[in-house]
PDB file of N, CA and C in Angstrom:
ATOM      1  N   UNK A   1      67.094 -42.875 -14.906  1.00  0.00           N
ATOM      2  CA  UNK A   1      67.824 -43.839 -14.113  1.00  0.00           C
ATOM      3  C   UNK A   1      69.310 -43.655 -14.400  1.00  0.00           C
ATOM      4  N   UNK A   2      70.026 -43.642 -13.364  1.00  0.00           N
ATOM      5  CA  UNK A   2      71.209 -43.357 -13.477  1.00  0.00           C
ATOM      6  C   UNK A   2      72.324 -44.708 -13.758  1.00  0.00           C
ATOM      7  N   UNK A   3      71.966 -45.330 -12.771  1.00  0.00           N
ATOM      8  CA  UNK A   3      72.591 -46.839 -13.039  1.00  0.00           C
ATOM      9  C   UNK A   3      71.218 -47.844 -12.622  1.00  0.00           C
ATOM     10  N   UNK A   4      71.748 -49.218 -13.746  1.00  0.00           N
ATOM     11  CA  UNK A   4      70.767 -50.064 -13.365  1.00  0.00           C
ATOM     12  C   UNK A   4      70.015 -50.759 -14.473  1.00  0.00           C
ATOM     13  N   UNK A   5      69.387 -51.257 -14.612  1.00  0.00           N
ATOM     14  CA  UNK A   5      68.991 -52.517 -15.588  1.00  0.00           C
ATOM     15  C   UNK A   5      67.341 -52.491 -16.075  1.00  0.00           C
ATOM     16  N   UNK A   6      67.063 -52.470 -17.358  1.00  0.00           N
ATOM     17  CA  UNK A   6      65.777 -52.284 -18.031  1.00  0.00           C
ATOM     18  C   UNK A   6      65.789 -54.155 -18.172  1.00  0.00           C
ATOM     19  N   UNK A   7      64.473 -54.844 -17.859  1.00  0.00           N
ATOM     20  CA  UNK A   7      64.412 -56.015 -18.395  1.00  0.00           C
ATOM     21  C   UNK A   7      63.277 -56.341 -19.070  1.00  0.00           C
ATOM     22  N   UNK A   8      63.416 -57.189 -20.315  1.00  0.00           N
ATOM     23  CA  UNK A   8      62.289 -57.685 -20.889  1.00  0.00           C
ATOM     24  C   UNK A   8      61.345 -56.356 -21.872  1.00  0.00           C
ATOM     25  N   UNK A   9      62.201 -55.746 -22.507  1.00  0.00           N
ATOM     26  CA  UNK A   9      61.540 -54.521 -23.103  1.00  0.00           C
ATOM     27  C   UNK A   9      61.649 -55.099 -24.500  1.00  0.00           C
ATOM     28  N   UNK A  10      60.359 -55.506 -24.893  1.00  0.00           N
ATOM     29  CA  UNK A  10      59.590 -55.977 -26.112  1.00  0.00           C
ATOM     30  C   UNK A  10      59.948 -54.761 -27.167  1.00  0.00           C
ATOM     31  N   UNK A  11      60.045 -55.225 -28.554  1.00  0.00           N
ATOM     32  CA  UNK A  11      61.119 -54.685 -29.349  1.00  0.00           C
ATOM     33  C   UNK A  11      60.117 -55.072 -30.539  1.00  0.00           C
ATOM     34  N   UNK A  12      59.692 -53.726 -31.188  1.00  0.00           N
ATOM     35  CA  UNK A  12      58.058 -54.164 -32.712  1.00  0.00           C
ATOM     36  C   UNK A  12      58.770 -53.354 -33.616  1.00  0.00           C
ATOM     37  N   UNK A  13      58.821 -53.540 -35.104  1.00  0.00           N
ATOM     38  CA  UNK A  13      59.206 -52.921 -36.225  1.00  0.00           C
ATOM     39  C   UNK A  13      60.512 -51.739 -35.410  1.00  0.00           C
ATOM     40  N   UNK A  14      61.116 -51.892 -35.155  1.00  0.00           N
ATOM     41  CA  UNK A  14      62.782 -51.226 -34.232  1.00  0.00           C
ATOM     42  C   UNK A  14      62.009 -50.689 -33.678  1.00  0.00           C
ATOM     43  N   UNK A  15      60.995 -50.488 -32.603  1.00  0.00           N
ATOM     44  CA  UNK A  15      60.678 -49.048 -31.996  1.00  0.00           C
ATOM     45  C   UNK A  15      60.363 -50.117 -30.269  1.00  0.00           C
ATOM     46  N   UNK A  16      60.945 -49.517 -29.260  1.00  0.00           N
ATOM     47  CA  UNK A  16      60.502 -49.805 -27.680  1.00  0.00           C
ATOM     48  C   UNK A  16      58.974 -50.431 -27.981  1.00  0.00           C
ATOM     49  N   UNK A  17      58.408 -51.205 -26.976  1.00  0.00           N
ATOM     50  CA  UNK A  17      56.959 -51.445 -26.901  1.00  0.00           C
ATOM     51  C   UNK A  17      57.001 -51.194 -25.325  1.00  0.00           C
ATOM     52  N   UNK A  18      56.505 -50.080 -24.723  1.00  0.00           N
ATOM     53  CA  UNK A  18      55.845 -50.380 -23.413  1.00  0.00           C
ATOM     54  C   UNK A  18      54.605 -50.471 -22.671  1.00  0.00           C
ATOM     55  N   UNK A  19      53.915 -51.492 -23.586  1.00  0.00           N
ATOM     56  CA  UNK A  19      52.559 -51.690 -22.911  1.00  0.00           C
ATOM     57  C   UNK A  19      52.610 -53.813 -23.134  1.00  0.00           C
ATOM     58  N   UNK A  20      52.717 -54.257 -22.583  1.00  0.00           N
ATOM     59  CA  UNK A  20      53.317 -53.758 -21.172  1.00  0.00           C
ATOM     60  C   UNK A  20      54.095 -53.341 -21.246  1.00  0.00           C
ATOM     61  N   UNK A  21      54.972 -52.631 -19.759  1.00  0.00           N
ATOM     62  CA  UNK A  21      56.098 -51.537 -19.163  1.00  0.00           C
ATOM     63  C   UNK A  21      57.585 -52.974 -18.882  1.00  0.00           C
ATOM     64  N   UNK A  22      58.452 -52.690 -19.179  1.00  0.00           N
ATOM     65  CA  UNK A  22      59.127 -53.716 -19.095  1.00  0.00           C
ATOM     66  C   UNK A  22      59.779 -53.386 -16.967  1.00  0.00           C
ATOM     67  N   UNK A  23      60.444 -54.392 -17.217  1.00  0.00           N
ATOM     68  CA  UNK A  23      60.756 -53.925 -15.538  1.00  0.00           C
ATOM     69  C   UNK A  23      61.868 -53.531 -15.516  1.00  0.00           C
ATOM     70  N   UNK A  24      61.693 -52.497 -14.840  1.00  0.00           N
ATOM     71  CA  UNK A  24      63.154 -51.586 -14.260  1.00  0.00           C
ATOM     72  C   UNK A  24      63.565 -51.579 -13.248  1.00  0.00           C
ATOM     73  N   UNK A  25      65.274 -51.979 -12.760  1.00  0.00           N
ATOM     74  CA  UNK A  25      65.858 -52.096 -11.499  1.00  0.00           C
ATOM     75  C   UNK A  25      66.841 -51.154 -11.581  1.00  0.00           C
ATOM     76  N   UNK A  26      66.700 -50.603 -10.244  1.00  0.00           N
ATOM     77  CA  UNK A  26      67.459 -49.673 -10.456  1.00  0.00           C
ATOM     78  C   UNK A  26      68.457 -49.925  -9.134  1.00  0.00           C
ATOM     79  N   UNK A  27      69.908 -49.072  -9.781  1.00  0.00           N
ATOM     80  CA  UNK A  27      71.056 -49.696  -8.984  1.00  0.00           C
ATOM     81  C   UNK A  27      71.524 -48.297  -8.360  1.00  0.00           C
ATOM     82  N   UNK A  28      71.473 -49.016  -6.834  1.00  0.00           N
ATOM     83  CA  UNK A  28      71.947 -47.727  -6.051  1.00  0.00           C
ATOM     84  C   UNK A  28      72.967 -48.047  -5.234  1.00  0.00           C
ATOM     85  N   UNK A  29      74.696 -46.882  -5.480  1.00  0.00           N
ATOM     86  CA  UNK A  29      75.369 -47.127  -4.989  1.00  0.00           C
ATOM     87  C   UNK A  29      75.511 -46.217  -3.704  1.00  0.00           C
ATOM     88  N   UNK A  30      75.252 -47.039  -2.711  1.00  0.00           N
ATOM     89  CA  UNK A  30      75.367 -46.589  -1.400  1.00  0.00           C
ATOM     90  C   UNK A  30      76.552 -45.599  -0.937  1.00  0.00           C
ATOM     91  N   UNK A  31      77.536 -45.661  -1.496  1.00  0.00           N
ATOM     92  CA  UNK A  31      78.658 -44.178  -1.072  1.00  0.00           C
ATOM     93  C   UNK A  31      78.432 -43.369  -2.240  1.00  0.00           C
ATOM     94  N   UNK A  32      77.212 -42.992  -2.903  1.00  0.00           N
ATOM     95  CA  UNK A  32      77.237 -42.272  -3.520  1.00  0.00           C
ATOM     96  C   UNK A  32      75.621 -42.172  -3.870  1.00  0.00           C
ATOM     97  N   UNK A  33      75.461 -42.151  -2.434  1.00  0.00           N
ATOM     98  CA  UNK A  33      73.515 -41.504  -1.870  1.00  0.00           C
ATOM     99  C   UNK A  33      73.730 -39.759  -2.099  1.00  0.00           C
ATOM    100  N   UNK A  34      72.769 -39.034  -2.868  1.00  0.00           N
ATOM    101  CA  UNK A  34      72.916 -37.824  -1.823  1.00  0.00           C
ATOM    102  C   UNK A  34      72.549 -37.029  -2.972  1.00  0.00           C
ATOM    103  N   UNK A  35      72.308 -35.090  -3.002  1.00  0.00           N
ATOM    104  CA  UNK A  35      71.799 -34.772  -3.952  1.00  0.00           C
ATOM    105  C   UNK A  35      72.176 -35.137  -5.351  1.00  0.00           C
ATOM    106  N   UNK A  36      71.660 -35.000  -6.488  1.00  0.00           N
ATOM    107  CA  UNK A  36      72.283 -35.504  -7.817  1.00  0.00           C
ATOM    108  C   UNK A  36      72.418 -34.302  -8.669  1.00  0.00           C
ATOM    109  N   UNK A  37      72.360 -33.944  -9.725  1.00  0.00           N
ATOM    110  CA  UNK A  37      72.639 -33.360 -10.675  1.00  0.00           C
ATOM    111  C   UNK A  37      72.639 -34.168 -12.303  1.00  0.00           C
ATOM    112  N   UNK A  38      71.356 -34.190 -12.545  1.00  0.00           N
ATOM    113  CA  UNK A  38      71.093 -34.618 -14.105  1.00  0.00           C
ATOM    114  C   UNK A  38      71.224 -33.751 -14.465  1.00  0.00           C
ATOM    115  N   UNK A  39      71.566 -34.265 -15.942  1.00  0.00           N
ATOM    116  CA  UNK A  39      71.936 -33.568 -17.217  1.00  0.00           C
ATOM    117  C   UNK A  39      70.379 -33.277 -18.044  1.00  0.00           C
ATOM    118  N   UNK A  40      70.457 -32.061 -18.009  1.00  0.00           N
ATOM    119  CA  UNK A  40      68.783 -31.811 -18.836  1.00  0.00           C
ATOM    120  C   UNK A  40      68.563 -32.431 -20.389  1.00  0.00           C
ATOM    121  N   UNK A  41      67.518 -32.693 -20.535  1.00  0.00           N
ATOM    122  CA  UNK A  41      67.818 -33.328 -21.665  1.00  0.00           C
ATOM    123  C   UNK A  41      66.941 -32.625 -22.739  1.00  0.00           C
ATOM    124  N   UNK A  42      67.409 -31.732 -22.983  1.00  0.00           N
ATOM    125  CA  UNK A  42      66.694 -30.447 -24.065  1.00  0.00           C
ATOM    126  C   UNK A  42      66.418 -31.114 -25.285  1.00  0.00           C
ATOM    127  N   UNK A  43      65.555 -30.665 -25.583  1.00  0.00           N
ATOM    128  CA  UNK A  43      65.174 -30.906 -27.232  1.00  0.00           C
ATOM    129  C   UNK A  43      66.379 -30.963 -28.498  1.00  0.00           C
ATOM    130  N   UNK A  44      67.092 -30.133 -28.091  1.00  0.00           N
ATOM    131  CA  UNK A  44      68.202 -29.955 -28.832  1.00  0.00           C
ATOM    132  C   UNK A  44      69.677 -30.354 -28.641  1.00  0.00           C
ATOM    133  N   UNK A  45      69.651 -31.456 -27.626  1.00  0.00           N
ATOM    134  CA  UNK A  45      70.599 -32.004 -27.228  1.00  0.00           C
ATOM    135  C   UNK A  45      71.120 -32.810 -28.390  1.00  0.00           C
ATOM    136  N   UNK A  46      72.774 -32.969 -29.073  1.00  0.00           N
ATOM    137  CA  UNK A  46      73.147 -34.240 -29.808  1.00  0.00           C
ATOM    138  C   UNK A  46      72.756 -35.831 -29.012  1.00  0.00           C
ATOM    139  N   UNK A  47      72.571 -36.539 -29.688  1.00  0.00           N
ATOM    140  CA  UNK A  47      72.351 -37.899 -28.775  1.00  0.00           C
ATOM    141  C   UNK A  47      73.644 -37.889 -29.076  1.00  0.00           C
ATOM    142  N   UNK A  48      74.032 -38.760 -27.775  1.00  0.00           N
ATOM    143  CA  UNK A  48      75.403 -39.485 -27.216  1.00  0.00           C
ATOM    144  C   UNK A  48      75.420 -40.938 -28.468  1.00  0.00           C
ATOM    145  N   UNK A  49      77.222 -41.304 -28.608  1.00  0.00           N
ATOM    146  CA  UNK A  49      77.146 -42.643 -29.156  1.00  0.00           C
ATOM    147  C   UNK A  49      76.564 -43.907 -28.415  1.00  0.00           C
ATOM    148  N   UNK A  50      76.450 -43.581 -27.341  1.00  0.00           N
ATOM    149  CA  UNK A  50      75.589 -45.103 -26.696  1.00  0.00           C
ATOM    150  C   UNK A  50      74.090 -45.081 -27.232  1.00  0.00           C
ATOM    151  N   UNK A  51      73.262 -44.040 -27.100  1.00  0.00           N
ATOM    152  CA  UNK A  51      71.901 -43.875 -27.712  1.00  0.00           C
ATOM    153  C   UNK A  51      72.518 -43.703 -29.213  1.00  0.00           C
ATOM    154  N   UNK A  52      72.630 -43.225 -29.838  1.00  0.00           N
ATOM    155  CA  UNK A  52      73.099 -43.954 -31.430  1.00  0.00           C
ATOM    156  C   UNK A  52      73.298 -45.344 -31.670  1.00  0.00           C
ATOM    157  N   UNK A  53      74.157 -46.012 -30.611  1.00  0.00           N
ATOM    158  CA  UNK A  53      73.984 -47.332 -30.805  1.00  0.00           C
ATOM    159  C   UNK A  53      72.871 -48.281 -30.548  1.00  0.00           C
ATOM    160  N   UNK A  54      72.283 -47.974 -29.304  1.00  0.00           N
ATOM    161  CA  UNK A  54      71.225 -48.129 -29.069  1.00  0.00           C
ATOM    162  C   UNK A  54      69.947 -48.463 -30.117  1.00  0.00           C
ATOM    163  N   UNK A  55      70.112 -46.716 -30.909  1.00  0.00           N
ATOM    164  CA  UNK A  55      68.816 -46.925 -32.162  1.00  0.00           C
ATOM    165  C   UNK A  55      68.944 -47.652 -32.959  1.00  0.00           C
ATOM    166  N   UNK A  56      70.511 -48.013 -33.411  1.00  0.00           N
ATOM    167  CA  UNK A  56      71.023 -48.976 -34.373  1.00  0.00           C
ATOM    168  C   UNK A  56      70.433 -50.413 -34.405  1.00  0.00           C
ATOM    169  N   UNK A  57      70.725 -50.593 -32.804  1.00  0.00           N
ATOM    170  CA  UNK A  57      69.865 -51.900 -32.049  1.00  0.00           C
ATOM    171  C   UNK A  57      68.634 -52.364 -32.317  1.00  0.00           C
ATOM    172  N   UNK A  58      68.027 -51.384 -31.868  1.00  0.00           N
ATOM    173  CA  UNK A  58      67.090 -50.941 -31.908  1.00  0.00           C
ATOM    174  C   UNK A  58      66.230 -51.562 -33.458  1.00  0.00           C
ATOM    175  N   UNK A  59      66.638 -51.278 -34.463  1.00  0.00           N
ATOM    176  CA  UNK A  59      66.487 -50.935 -36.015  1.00  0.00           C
ATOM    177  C   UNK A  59      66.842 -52.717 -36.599  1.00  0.00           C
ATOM    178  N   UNK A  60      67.889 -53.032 -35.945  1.00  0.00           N
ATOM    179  CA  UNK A  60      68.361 -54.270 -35.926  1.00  0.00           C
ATOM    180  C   UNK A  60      67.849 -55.697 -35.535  1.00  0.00           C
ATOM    181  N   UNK A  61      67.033 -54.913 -34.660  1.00  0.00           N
ATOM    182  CA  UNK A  61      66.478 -56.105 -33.671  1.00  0.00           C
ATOM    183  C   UNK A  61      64.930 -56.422 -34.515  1.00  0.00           C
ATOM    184  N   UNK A  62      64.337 -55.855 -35.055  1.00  0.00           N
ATOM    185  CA  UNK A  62      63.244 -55.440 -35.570  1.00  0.00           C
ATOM    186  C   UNK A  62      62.031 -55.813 -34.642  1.00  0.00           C
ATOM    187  N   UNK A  63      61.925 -57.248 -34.729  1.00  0.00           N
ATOM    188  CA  UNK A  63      60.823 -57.399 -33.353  1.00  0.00           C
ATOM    189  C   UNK A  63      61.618 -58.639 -32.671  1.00  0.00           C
ATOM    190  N   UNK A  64      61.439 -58.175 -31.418  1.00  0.00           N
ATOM    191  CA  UNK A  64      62.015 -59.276 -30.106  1.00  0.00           C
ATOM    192  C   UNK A  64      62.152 -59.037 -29.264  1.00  0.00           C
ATOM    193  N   UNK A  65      62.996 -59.179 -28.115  1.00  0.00           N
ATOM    194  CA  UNK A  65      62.848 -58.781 -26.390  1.00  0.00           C
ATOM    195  C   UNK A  65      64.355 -58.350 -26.336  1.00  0.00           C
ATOM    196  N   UNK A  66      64.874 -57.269 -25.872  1.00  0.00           N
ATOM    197  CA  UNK A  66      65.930 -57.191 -25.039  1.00  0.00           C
ATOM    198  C   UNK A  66      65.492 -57.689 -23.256  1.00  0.00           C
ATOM    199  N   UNK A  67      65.932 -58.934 -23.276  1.00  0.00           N
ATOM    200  CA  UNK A  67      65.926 -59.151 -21.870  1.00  0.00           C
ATOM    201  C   UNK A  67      66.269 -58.445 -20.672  1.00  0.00           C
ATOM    202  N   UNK A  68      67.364 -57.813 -20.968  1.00  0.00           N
ATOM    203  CA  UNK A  68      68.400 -57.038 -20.154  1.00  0.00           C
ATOM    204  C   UNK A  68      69.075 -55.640 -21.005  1.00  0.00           C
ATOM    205  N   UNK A  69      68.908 -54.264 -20.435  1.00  0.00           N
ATOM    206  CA  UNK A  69      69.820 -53.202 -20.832  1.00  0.00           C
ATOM    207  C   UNK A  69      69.976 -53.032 -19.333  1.00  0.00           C
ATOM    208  N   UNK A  70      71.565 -52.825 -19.320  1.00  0.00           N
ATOM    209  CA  UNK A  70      72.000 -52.397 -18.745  1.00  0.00           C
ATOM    210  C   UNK A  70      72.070 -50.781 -18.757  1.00  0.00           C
ATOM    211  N   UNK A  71      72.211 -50.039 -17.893  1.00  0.00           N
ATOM    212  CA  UNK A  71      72.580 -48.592 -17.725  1.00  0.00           C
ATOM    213  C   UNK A  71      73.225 -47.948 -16.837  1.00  0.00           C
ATOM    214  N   UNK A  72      74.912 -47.540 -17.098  1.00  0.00           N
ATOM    215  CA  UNK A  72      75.703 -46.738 -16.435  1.00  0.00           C
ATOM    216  C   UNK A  72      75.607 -45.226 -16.514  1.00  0.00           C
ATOM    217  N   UNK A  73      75.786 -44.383 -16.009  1.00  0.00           N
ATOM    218  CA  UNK A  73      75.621 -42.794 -15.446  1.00  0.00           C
ATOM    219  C   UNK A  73      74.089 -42.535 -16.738  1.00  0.00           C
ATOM    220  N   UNK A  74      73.117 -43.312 -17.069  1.00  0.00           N
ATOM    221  CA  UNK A  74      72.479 -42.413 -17.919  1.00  0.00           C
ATOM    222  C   UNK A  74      71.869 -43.020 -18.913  1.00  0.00           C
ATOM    223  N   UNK A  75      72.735 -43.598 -19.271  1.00  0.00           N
ATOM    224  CA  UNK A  75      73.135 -44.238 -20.918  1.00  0.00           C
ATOM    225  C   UNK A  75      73.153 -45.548 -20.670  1.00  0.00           C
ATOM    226  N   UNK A  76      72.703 -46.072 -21.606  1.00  0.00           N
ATOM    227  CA  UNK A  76      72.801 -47.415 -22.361  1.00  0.00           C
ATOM    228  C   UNK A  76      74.118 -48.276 -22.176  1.00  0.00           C
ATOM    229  N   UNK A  77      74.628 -48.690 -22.129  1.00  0.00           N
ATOM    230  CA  UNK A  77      75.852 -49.483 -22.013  1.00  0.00           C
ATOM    231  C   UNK A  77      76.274 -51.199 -22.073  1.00  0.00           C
ATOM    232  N   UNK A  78      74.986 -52.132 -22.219  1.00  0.00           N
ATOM    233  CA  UNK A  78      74.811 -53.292 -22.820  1.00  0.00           C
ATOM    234  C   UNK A  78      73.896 -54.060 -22.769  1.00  0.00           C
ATOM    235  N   UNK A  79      73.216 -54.622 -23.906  1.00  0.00           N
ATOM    236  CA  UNK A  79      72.288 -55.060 -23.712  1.00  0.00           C
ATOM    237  C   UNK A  79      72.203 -57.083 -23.829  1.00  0.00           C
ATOM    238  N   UNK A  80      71.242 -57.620 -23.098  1.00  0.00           N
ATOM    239  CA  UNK A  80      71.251 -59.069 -23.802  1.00  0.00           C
ATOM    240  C   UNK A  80      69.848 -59.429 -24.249  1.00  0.00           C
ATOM    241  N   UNK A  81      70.106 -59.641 -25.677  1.00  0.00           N
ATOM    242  CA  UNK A  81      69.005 -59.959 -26.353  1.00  0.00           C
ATOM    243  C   UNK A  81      68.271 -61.591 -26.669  1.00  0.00           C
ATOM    244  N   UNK A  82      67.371 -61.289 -26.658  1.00  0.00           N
ATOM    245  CA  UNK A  82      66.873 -63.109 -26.553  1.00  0.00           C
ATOM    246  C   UNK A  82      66.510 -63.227 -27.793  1.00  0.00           C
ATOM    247  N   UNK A  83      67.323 -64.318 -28.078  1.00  0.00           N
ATOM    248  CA  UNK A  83      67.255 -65.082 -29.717  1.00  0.00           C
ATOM    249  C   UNK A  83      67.184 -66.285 -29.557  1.00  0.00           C
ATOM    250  N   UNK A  84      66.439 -66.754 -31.078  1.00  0.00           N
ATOM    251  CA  UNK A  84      66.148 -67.815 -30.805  1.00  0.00           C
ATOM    252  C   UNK A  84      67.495 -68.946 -31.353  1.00  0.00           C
ATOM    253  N   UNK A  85      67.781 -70.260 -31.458  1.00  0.00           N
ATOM    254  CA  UNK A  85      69.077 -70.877 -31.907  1.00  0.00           C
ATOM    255  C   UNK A  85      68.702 -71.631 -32.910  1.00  0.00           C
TER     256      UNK A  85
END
């Protein structure tokens, strides 16, 4: 997904849970329909600092819901997490 929003992705000892699949919306900008060009994502790719931060999150969160990740060109870019007060 290029742009667009992960919601409700259940969060066990830092690691994703997708069973269930959380819901994904995906954001499409209309002047900018048309072929694409992803970035392959080889085995041997460095992760980017947004996925570094991400795992950090990730690790942080230990178990709980990110309600909302956001995602610009790819990547991660903010998330809102549901806590309790």
């Amino acid at each position: 997904m290029n742009f667009g929003r992960i919601e409700a992705l259940a969060v066990r000892g830092g690691e994703p849970v997708l069973d269930p699949p959380p819901r994904v919306v995906r954001a499409v900008r209309l002047s900018e329909v048309g072929p694409s060009c992803p970035e392959s994502a080889g085995a041997q790719s460095p992760l980017k600092r947004a996925e570094i931060a991400l795992l950090s999150m990730l690790s942080a969160i230990g178990t709980g819901v990110i309600e909302v990740m956001k995602v610009h060109d790819g990547l991660p870019v903010a998330l809102e997490i549901h806590e309790q007060a």
